[in-house]
PDB file of N, CA and C in Angstrom:
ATOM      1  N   UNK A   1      65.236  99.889 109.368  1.00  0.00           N
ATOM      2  CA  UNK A   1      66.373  99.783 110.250  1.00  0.00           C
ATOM      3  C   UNK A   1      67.034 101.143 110.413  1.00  0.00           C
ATOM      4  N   UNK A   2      67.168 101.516 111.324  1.00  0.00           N
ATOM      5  CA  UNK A   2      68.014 102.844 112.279  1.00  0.00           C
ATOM      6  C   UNK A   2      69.579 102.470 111.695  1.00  0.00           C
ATOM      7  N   UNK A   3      70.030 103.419 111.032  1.00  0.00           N
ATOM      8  CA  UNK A   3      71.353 103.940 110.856  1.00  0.00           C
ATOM      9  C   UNK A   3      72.805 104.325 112.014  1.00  0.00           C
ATOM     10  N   UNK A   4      73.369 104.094 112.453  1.00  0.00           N
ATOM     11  CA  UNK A   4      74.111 103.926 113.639  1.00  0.00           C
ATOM     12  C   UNK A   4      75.510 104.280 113.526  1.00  0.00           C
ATOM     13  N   UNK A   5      75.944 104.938 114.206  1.00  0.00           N
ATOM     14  CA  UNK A   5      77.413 105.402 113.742  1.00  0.00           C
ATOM     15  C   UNK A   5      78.151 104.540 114.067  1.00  0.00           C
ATOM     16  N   UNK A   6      79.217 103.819 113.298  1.00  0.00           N
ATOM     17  CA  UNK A   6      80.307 103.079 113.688  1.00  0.00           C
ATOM     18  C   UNK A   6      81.187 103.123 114.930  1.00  0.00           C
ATOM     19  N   UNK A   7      81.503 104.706 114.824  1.00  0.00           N
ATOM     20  CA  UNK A   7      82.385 104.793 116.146  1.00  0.00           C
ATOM     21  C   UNK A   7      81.735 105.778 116.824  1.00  0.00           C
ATOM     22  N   UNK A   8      81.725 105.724 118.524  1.00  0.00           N
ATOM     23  CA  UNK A   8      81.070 106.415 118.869  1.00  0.00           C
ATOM     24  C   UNK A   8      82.260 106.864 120.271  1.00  0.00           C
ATOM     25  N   UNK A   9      81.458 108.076 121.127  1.00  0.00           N
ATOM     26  CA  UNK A   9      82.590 108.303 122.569  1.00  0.00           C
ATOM     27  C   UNK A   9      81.766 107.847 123.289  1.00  0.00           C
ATOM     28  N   UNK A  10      82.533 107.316 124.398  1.00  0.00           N
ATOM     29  CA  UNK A  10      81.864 107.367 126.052  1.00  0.00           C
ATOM     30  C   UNK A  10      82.780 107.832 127.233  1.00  0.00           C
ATOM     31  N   UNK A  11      82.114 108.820 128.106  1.00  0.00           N
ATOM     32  CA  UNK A  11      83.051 109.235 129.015  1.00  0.00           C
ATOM     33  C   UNK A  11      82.238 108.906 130.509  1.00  0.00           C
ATOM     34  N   UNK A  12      83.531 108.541 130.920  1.00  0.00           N
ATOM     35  CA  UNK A  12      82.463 108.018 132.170  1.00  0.00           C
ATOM     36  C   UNK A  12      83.355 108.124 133.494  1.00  0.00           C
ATOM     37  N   UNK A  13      82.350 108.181 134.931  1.00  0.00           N
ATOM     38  CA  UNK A  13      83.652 108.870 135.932  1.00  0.00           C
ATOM     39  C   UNK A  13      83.207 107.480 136.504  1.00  0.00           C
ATOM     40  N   UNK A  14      84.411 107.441 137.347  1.00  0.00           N
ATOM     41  CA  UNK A  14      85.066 106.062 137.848  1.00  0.00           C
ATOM     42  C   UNK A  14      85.687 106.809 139.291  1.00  0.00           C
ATOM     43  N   UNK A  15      85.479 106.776 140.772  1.00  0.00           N
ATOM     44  CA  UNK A  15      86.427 106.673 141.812  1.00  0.00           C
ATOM     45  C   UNK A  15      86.990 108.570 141.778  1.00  0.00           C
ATOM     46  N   UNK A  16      86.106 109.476 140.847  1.00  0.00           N
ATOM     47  CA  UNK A  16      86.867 110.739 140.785  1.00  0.00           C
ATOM     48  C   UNK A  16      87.678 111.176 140.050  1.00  0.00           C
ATOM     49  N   UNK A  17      88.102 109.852 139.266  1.00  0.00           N
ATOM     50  CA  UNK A  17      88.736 111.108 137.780  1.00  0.00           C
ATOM     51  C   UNK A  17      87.874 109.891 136.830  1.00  0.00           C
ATOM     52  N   UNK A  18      87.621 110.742 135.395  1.00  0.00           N
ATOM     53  CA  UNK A  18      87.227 110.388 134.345  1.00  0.00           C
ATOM     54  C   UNK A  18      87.699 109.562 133.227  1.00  0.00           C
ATOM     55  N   UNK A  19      87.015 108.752 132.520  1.00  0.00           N
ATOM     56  CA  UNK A  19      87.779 108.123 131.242  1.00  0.00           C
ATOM     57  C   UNK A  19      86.846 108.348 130.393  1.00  0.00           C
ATOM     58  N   UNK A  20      87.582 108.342 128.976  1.00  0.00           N
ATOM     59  CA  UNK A  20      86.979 108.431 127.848  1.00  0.00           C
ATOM     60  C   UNK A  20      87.458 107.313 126.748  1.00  0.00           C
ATOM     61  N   UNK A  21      86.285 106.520 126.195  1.00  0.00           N
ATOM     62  CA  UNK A  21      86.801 105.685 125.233  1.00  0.00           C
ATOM     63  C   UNK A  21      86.125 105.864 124.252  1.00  0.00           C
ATOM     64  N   UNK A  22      87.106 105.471 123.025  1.00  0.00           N
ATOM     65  CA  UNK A  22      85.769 105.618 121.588  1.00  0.00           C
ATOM     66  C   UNK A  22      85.996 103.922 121.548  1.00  0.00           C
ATOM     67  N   UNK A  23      84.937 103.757 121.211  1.00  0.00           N
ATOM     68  CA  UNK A  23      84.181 102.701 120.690  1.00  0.00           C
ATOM     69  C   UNK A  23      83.723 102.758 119.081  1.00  0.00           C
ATOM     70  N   UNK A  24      83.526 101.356 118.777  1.00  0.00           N
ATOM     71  CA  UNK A  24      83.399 100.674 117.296  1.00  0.00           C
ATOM     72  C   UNK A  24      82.300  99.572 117.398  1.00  0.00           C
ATOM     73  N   UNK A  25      81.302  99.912 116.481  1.00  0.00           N
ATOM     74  CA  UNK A  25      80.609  98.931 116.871  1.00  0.00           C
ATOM     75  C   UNK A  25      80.965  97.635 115.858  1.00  0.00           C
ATOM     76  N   UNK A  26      81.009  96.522 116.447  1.00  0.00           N
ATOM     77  CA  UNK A  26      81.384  95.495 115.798  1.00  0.00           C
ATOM     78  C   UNK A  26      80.603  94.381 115.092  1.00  0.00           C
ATOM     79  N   UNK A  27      79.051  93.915 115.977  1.00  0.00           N
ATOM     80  CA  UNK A  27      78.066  93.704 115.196  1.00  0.00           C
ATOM     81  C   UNK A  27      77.210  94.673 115.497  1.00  0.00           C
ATOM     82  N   UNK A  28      75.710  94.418 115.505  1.00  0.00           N
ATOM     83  CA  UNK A  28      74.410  94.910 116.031  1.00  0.00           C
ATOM     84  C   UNK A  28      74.748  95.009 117.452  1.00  0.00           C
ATOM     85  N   UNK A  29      74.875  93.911 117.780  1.00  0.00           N
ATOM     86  CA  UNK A  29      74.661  93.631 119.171  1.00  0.00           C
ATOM     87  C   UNK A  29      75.740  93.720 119.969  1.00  0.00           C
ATOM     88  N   UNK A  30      77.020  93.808 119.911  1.00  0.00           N
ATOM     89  CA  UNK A  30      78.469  94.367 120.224  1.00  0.00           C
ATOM     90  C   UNK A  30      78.994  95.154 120.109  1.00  0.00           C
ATOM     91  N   UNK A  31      79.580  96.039 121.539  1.00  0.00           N
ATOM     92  CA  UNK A  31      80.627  96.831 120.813  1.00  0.00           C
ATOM     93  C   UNK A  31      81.709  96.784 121.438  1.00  0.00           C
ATOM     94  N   UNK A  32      82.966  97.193 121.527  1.00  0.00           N
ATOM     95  CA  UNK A  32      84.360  97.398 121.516  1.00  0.00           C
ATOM     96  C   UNK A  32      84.885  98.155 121.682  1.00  0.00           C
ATOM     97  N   UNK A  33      85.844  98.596 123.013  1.00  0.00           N
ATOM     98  CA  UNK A  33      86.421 100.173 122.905  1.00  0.00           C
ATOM     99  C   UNK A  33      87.713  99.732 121.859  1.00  0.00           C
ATOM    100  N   UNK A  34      87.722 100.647 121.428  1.00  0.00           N
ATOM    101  CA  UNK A  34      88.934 100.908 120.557  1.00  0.00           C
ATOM    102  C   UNK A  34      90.122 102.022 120.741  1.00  0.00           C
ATOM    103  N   UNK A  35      89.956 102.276 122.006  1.00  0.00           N
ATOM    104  CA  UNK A  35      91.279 103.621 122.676  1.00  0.00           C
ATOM    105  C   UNK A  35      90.054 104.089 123.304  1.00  0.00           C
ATOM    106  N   UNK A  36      90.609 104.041 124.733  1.00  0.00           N
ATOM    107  CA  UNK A  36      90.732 104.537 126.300  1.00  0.00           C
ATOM    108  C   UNK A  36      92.081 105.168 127.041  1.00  0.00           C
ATOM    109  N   UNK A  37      91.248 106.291 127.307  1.00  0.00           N
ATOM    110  CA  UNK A  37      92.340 107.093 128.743  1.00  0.00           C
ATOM    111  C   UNK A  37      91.832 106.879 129.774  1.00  0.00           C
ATOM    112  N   UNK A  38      92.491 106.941 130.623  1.00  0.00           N
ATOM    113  CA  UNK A  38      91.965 107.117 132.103  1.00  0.00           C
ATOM    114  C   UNK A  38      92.353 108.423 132.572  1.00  0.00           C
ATOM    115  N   UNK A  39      92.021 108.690 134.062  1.00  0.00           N
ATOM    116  CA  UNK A  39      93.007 110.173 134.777  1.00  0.00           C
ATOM    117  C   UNK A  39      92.762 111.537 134.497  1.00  0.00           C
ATOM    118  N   UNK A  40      91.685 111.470 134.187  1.00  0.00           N
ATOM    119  CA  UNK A  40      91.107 112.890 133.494  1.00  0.00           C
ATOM    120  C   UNK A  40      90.844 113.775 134.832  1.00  0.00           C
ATOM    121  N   UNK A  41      90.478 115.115 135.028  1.00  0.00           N
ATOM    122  CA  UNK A  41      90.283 115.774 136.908  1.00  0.00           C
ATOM    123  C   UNK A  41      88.964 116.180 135.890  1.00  0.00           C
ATOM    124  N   UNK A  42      88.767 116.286 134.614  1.00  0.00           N
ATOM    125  CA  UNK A  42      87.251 116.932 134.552  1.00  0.00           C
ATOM    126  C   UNK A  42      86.624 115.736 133.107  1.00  0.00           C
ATOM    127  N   UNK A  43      84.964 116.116 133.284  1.00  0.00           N
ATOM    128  CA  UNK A  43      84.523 115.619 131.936  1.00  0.00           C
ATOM    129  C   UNK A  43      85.003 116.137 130.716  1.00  0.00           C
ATOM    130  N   UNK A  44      84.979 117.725 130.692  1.00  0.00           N
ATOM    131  CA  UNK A  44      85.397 118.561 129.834  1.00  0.00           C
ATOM    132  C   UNK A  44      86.450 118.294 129.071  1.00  0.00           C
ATOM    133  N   UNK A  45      87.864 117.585 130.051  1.00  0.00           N
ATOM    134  CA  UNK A  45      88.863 117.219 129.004  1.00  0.00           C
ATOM    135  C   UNK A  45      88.784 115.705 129.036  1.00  0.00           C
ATOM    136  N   UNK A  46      88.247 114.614 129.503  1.00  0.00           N
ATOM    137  CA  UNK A  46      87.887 113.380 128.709  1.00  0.00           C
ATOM    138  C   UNK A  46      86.916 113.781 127.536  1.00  0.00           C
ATOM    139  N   UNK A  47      86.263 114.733 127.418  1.00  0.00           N
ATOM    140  CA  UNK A  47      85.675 114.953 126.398  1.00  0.00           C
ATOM    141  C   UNK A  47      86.360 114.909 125.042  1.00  0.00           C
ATOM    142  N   UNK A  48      87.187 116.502 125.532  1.00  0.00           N
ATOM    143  CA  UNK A  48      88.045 116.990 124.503  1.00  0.00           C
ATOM    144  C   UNK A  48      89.351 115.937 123.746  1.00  0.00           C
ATOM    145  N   UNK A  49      89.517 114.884 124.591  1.00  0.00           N
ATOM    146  CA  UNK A  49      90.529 113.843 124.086  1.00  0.00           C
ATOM    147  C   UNK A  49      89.766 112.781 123.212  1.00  0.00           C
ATOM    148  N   UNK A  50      88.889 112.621 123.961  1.00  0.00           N
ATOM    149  CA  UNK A  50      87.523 111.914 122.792  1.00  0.00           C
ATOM    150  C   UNK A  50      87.515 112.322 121.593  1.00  0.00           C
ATOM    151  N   UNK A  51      87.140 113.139 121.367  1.00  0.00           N
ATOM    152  CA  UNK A  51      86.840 113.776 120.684  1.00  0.00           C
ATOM    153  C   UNK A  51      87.992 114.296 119.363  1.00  0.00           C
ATOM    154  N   UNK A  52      89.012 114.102 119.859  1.00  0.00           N
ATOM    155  CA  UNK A  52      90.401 114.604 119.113  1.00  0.00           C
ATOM    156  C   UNK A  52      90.355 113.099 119.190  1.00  0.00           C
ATOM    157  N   UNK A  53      90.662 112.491 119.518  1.00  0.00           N
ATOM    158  CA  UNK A  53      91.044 110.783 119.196  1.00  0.00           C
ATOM    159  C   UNK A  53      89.935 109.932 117.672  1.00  0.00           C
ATOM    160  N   UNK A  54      88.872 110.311 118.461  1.00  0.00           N
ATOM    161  CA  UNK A  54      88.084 110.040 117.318  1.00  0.00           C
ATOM    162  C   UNK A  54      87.815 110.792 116.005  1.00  0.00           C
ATOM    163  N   UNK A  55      88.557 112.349 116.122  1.00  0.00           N
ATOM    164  CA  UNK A  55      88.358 112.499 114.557  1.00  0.00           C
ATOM    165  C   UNK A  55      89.817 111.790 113.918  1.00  0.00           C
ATOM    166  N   UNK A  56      90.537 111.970 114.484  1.00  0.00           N
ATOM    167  CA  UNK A  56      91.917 111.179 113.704  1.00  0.00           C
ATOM    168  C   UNK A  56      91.505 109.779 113.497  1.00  0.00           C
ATOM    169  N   UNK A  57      90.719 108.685 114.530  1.00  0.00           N
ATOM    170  CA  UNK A  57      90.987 107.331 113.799  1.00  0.00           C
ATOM    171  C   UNK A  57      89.700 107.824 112.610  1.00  0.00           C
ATOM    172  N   UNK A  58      88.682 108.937 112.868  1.00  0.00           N
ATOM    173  CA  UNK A  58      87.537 108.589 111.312  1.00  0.00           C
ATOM    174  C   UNK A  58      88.190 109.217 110.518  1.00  0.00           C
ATOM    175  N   UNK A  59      89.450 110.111 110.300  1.00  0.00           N
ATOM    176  CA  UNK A  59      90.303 110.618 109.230  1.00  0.00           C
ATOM    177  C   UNK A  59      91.114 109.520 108.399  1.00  0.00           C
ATOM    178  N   UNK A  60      91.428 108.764 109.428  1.00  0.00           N
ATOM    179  CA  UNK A  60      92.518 107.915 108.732  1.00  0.00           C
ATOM    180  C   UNK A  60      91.782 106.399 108.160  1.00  0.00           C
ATOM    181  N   UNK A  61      90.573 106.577 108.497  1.00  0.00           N
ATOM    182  CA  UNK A  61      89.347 105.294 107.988  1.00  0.00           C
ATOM    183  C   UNK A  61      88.918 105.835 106.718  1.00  0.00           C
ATOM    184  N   UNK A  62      88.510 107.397 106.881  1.00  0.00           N
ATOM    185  CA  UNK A  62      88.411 107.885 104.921  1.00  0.00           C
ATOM    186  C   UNK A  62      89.627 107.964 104.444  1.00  0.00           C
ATOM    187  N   UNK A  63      90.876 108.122 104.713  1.00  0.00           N
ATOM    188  CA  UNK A  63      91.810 108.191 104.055  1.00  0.00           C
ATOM    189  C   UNK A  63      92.010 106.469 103.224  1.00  0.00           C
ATOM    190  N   UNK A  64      92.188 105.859 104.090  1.00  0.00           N
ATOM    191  CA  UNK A  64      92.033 104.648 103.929  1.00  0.00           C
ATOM    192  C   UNK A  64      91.173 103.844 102.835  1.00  0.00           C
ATOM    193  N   UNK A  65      89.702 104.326 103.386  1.00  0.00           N
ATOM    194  CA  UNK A  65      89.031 104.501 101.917  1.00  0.00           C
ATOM    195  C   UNK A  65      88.837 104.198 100.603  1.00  0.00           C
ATOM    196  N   UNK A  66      89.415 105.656 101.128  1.00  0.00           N
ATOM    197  CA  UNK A  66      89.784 106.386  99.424  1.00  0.00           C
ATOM    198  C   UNK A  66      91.110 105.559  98.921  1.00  0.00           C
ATOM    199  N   UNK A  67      91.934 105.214  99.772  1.00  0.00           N
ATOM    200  CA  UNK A  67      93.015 104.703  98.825  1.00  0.00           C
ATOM    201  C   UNK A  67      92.785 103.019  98.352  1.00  0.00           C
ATOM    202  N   UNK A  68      91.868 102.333  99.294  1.00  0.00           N
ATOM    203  CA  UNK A  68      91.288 101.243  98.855  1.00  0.00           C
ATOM    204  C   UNK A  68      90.729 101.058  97.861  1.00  0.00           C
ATOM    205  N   UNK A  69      89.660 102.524  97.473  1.00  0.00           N
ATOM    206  CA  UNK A  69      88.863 102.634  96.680  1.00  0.00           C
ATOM    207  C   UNK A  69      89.514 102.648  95.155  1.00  0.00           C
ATOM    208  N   UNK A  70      90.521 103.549  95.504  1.00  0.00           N
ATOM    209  CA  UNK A  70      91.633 103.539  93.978  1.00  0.00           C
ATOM    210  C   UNK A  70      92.295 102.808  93.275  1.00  0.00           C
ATOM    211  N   UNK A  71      92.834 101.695  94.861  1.00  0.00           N
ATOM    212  CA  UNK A  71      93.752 100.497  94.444  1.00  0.00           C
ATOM    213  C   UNK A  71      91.892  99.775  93.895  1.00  0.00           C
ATOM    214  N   UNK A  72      90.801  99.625  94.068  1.00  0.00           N
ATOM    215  CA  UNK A  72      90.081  98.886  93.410  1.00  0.00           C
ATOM    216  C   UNK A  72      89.562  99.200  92.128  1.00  0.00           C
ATOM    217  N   UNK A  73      89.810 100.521  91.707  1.00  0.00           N
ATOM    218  CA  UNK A  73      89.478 101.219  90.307  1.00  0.00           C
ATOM    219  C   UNK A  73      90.844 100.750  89.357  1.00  0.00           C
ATOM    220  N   UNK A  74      91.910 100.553  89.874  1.00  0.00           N
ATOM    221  CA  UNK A  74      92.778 100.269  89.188  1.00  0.00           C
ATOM    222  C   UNK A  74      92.538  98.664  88.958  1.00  0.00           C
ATOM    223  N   UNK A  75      92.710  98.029  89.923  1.00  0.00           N
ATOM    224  CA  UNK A  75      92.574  96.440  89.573  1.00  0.00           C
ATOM    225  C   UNK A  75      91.385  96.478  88.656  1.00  0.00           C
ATOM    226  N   UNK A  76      90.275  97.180  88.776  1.00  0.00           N
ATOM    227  CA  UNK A  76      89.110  96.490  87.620  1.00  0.00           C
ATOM    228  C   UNK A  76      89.633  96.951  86.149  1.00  0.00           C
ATOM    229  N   UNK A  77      90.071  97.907  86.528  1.00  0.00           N
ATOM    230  CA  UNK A  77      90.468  98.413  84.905  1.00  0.00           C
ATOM    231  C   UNK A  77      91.883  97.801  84.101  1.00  0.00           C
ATOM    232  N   UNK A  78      92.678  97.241  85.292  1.00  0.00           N
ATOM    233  CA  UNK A  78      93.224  95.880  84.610  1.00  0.00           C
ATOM    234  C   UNK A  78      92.688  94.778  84.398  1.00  0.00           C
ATOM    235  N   UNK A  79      91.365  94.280  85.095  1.00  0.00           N
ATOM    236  CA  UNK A  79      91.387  93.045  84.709  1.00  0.00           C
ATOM    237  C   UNK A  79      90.269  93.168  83.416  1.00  0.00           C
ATOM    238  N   UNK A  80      90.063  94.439  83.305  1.00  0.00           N
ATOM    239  CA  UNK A  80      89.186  94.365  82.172  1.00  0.00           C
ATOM    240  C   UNK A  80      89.716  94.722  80.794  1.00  0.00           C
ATOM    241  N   UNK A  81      90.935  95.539  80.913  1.00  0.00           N
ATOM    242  CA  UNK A  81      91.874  95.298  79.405  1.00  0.00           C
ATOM    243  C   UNK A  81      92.734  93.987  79.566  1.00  0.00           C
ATOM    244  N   UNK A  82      92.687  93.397  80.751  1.00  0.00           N
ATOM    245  CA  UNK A  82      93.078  91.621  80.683  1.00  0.00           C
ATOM    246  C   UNK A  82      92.623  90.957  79.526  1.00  0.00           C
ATOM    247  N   UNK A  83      90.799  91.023  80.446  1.00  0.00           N
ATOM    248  CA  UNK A  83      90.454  90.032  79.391  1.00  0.00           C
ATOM    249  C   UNK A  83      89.654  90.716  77.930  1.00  0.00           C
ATOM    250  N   UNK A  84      90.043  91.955  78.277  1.00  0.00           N
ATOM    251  CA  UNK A  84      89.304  92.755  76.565  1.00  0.00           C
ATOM    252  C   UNK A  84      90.690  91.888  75.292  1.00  0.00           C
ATOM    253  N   UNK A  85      92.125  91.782  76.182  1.00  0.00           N
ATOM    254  CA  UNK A  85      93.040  91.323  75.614  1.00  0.00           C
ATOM    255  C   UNK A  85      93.172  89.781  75.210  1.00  0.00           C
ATOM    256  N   UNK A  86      92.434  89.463  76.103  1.00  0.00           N
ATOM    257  CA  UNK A  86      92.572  87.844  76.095  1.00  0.00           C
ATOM    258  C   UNK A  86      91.261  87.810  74.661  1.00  0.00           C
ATOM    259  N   UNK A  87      90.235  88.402  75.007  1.00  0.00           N
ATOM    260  CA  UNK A  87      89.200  88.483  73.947  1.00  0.00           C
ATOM    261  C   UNK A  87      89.494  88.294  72.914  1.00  0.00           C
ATOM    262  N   UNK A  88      90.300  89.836  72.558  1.00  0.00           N
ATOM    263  CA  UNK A  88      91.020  89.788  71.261  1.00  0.00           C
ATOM    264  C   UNK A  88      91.766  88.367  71.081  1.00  0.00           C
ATOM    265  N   UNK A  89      92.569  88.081  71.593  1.00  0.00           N
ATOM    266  CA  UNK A  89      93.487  87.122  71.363  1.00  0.00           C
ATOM    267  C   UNK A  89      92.705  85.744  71.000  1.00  0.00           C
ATOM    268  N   UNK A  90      91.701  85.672  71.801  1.00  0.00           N
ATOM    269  CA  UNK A  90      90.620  83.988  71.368  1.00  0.00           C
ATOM    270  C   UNK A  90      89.701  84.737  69.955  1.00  0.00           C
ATOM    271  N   UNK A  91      89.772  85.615  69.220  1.00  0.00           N
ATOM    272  CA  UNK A  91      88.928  86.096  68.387  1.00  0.00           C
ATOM    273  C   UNK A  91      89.808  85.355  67.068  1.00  0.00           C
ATOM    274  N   UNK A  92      91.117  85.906  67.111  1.00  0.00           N
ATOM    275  CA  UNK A  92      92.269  85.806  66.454  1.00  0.00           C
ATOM    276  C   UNK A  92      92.865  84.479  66.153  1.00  0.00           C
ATOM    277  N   UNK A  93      92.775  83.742  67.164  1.00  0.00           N
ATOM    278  CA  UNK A  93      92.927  82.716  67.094  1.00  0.00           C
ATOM    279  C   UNK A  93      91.811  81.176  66.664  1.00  0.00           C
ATOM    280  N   UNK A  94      90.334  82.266  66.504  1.00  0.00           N
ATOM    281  CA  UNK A  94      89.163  81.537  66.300  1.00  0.00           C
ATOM    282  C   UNK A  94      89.594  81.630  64.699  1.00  0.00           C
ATOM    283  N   UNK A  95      89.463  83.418  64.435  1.00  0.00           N
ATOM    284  CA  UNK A  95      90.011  83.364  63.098  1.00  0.00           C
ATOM    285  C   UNK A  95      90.426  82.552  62.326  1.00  0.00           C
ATOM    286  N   UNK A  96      91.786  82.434  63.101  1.00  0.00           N
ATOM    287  CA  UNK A  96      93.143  81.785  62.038  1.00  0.00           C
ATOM    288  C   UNK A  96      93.023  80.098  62.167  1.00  0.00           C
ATOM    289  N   UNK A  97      92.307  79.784  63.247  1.00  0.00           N
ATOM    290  CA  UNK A  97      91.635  78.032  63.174  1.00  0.00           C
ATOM    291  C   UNK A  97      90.753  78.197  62.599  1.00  0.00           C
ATOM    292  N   UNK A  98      90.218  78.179  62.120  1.00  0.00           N
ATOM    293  CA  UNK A  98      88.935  78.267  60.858  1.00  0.00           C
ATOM    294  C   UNK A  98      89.521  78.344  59.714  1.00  0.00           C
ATOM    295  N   UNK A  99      90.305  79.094  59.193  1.00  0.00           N
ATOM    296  CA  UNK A  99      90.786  79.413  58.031  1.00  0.00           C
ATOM    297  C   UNK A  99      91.444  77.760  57.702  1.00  0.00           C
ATOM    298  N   UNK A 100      92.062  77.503  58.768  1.00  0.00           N
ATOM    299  CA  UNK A 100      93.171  76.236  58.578  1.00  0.00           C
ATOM    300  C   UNK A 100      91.751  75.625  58.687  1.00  0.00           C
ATOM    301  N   UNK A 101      91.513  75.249  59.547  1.00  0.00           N
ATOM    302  CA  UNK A 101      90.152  73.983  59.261  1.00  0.00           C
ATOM    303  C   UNK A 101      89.538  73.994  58.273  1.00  0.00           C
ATOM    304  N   UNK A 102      89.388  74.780  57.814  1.00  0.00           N
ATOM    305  CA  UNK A 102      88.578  74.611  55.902  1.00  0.00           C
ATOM    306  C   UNK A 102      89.726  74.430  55.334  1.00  0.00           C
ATOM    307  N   UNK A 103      91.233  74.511  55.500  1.00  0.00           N
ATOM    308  CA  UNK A 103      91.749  74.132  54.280  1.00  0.00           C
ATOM    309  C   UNK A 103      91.849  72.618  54.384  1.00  0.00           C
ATOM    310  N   UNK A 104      91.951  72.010  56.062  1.00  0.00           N
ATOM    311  CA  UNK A 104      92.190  70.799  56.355  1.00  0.00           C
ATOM    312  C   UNK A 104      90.989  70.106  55.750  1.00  0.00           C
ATOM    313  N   UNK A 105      89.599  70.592  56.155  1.00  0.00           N
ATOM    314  CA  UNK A 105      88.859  69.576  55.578  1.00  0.00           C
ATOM    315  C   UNK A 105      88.567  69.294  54.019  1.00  0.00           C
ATOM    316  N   UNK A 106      88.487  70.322  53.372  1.00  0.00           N
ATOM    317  CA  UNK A 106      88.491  69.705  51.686  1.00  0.00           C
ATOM    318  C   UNK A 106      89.478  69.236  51.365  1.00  0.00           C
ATOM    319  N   UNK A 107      90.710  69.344  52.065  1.00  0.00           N
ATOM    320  CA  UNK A 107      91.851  68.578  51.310  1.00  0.00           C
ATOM    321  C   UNK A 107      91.651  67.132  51.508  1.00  0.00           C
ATOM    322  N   UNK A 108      91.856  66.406  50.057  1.00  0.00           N
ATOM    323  CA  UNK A 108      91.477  65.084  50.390  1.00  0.00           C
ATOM    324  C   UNK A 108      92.891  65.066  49.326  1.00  0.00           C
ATOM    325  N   UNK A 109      93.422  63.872  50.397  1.00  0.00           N
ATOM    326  CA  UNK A 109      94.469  63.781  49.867  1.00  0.00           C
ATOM    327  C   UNK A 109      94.412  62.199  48.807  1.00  0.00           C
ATOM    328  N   UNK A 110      95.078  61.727  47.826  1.00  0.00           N
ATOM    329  CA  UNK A 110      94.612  60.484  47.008  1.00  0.00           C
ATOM    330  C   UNK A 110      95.780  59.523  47.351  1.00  0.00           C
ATOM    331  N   UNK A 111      95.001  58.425  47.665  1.00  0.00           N
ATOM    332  CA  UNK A 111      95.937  57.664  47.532  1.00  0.00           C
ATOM    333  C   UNK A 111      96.275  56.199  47.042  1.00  0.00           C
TER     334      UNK A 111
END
């Protein structure tokens, strides 16, 4: 399978002035503009707006990211002194029921 860039430009002339949209592809088989201009007098600057449009939304998609990525390094590393804690805690408590259960069962009480 061919590798495909998510977002891509298209500039296209319409009636004598130009538009430029970036696009997202949404499945395989779909795609989506995601910001369009119209009113351009050349390709050159539907280009150049393309082009500036689309590095800011792929800036703010790695920014994004990365901060997703962090908020998910943090949640695992809580939920894993969670249950390293909870661990401990059912170890401790296996412990200290055992101890009592052997005293409960030989005690025979007379009566």
């Amino acid at each position: 399978m061919a590798q495909n860039k998510k977002y891509g430009l298209r500039v296209s002339e319409a009636e004598g002035s130009w538009t430029a949209e970036v696009t997202r592809r949404m499945t395989a088989r779909k795609t989506v503009v995601t910001k369009a201009q119209t009113g351009f007098a050349s390709e050159a600057e539907a280009t150049a707006w393309g082009e500036e449009t689309l590095k800011g939304i792929v800036d703010n998609l790695m920014l994004r990211n990365e901060r997703r990525a962090k908020q998910r390094v943090e949640r695992n590393e809580a939920a894993a002194a969670k249950e390293a804690a909870a661990e401990k805690w059912r170890a401790e408590r296996d412990a200290a029921g055992d101890s009592e259960l052997d005293d409960d069962l030989f005690d025979e009480d007379d009566e």
